[in-house]
Protein backbone atom coordinates (compact mmCIF):
# COMPACT_ATOMS: atom_id res chain seq x y z
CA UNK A 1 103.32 79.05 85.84
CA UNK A 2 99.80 80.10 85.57
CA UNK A 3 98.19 83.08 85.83
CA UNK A 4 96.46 82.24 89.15
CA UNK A 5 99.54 81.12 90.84
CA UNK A 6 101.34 84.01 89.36
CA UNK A 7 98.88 85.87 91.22
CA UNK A 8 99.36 84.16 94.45
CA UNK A 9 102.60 83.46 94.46
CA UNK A 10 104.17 86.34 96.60
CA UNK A 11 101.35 85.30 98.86
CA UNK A 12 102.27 81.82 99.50
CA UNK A 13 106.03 82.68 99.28
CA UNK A 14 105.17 85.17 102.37
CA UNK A 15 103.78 82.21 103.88
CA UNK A 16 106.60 79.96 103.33
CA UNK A 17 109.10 82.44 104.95
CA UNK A 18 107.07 82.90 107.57
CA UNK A 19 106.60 78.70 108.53
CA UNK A 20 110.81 78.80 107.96
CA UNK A 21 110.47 81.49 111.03
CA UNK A 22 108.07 79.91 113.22
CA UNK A 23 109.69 78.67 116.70
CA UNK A 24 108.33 75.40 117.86
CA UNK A 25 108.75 73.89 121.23
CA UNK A 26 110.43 70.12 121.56
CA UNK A 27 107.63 67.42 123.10
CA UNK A 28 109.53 64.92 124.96
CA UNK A 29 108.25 62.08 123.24
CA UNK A 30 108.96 63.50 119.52
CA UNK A 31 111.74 64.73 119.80
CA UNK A 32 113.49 67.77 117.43
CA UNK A 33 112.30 66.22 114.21
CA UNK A 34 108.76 65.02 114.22
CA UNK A 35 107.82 67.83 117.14
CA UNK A 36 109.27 70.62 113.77
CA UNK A 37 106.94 68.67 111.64
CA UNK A 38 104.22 68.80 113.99
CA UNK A 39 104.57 72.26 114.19
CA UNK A 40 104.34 73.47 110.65
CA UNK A 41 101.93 71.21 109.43
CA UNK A 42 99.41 72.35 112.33
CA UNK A 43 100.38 76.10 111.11
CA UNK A 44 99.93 75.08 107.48
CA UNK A 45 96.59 73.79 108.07
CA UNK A 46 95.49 77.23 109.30
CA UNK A 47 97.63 79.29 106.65
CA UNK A 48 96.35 76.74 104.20
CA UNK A 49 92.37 78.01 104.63
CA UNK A 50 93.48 82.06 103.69
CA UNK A 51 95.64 80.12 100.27
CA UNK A 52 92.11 78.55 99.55
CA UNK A 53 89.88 82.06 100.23
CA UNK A 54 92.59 84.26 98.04
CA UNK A 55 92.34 81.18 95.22
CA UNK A 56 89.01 80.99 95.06
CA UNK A 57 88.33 84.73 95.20
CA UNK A 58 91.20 85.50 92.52
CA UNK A 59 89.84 83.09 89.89
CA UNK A 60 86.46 84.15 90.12
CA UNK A 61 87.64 87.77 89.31
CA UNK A 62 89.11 86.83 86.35
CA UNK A 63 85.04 85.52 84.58
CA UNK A 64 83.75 89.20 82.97
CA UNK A 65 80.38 88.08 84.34
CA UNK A 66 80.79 88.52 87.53
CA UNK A 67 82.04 91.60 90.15
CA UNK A 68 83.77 90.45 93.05
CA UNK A 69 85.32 92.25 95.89
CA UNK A 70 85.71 91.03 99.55
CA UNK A 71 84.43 93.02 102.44
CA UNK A 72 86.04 92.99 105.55
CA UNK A 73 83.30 95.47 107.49
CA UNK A 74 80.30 93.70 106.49
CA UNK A 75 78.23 96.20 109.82
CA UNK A 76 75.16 93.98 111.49
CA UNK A 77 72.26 96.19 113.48
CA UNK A 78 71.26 94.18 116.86
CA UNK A 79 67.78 93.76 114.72
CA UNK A 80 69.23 91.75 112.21
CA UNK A 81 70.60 89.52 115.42
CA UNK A 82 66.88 89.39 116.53
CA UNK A 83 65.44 88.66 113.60
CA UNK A 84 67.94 85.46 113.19
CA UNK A 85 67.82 84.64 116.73
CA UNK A 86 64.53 83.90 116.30
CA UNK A 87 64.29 81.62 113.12
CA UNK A 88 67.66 79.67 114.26
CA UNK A 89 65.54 76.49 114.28
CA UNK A 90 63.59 76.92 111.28
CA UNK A 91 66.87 78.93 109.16
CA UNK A 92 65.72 78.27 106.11
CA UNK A 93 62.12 80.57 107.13
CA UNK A 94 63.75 83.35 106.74
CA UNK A 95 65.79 82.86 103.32
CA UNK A 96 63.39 85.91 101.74
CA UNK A 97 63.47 87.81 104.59
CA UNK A 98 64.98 91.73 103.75
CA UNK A 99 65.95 94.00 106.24
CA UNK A 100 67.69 97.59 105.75
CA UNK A 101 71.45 97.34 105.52
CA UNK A 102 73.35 100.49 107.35
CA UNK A 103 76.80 101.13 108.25
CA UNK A 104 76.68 102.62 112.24
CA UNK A 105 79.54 102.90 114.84
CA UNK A 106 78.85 100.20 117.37
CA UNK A 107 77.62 97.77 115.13
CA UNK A 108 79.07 94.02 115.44
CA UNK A 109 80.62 93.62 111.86
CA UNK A 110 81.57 90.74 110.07
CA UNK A 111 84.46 89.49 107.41
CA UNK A 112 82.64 88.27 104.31
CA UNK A 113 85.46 86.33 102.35
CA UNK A 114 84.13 86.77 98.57
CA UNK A 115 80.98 88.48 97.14
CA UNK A 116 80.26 87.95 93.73
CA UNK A 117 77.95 90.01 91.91
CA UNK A 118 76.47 88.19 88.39
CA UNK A 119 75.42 91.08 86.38
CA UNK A 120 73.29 88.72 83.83
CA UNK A 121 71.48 87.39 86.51
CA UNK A 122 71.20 90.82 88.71
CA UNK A 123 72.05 88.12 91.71
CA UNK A 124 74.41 89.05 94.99
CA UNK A 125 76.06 86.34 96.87
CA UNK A 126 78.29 86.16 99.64
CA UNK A 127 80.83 83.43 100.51
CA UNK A 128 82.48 82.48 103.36
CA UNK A 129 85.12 79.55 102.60
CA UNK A 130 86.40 77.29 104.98
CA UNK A 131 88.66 74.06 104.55
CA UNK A 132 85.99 71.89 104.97
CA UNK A 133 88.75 68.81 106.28
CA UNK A 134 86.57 68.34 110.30
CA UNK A 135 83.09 69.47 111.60
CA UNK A 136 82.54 71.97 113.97
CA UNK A 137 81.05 71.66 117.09
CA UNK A 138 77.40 72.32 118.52
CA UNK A 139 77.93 75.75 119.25
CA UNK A 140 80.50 76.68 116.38
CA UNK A 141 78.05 75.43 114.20
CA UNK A 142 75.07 77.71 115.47
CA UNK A 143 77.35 80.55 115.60
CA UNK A 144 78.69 80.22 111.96
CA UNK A 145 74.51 79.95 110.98
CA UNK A 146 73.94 82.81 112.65
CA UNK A 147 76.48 84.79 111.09
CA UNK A 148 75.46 83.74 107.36
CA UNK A 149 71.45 84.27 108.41
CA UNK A 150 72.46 87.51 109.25
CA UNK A 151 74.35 88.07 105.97
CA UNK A 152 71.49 86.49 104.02
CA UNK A 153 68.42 89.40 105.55
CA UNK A 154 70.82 91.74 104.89
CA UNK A 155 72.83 91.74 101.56
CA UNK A 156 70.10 92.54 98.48
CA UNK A 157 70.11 96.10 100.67
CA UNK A 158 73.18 96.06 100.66
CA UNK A 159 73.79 95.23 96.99
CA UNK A 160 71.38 98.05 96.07
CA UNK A 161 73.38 100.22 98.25
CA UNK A 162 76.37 100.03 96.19
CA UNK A 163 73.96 100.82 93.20
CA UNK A 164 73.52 97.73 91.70
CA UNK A 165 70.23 95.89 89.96
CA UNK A 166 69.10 93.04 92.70
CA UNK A 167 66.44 90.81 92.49
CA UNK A 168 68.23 88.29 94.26
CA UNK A 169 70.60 87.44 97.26
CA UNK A 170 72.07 84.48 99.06
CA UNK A 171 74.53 83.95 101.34
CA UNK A 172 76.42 80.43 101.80
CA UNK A 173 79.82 78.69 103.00
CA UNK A 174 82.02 77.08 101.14
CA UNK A 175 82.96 74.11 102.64
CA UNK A 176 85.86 72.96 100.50
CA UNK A 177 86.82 69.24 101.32
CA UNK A 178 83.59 68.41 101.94
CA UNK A 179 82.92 68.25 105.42
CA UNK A 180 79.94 70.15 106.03
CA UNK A 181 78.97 71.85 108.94
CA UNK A 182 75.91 73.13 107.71
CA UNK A 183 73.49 71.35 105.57
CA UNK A 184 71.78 72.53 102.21
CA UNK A 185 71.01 75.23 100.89
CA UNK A 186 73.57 76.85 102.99
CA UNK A 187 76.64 74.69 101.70
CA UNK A 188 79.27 73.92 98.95
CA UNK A 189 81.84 71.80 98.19
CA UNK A 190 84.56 71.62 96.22
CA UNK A 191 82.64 69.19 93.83
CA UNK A 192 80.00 71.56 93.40
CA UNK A 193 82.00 74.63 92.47
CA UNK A 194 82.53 74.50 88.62
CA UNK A 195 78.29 74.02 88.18
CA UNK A 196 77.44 76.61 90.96
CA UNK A 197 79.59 79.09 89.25
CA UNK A 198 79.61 77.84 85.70
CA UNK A 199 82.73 78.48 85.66
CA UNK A 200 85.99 76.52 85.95
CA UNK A 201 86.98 76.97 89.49
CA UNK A 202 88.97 73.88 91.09
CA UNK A 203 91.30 72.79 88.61
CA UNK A 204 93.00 76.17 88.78
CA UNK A 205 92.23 76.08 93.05
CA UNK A 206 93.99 72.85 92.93
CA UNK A 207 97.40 74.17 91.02
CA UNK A 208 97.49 76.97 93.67
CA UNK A 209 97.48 74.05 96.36
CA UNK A 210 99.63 71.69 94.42
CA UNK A 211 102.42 74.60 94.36
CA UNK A 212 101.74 75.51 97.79
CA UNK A 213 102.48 71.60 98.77
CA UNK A 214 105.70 71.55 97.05
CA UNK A 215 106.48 74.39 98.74
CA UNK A 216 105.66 73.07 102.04
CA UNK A 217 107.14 70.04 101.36
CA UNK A 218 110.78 71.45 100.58
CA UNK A 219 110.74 73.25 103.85
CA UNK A 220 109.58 69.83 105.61
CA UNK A 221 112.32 67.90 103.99
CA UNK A 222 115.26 70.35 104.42
């Protein structure tokens, strides 16, 4: 077993027991078998995308380059909103744009899946990671650009505010399948993970999901 799914494992074993709970109602044209089957795939799929966030984030950990932490209060002032709002249609204007980051009661907050801090580079980057298997819609879309523009003015304060060296910050989504909901510069792929991070990412990614299908898989077939 390696160490990455030795890492994980209690995690997808949690996730396991939990799909052997799940109730499930019979469709009428189904029936028992293929309406169970229906069921925990379609609760897979979701479980599936947290599997791919922990992966990702776990392996990175492990490169002595890098610091990486998740943060699950990520606080964003109205004027970050406005200045976002306002460059929606031209997002990549506003790439360089700073603004003061500040942690207030009755700010909007977000969940920022992995930041990874490369301390030969002095660079902060934030990473939200999706499955990447079906676009969004229209308005999912703008709202997901939104969030990371907001993310993007925000996090070299932020970064500096935790007392590290910045000079610079981005703030992307990991797409991991491949379909894209945003465009470049604000996407990655799977294919693209190894070079962006220099670092061997996927082939460990894809033992975590290999175990997690045979997993899934015995529960299916039992």
């Amino acid at each position: 077993m390696t160490e990455l799914i030795e890492t994980l494992k209690s995690e997808v074993d949690e996730t396991i027991t939990r799909l052997k709970k799940k109730k499930f109602r019979v469709d009428p044209l189904a029936g028992e078998h293929f309406s169970k089957i229906t069921s925990l795939m379609s609760s897979a799929y979701k479980r599936h995308g947290f599997i791919l966030e922990r992966a990702i984030l776990e392996r990175l950990k492990t490169k002595p380059q890098f610091e990486v932490w998740e943060d699950r209060t990520f606080h964003v002032p109205k004027v970050a909103d406005h200045i976002v709002d306002a460059s929606l249609d031209e997002p990549e204007s506003i790439i360089d744009t700073e603004h003061t980051y500040q942690e207030k009661e009755g700010f909007r907050t977000l969940q920022i899946d992995t930041i990874v801090y490369d301390k030969s580079k002095k660079q902060i980057s934030a990473y939200e990671v999706k499955r990447g298997n079906g676009k969004h819609d229209a308005g999912k879309r703008r709202s997901m650009l939104r969030d990371l523009l907001c993310v993007q003015v925000l996090l070299k304060s932020y970064g500096k505010k935790k007392g590290y060296e910045i000079s610079t910050a981005r703030s992307l989504i990991i797409f991991y399948y491949g379909q894209c909901s945003l465009g470049k510069p604000f996407s990655l792929t799977k294919d693209e993970l190894d070079h962006h991070f220099s670092y061997s990412i996927v082939k460990e990614v894809e033992e975590v999901n290999t175990h997690f299908r045979k997993r899934l898989f015995s529960l299916l077939s039992a």
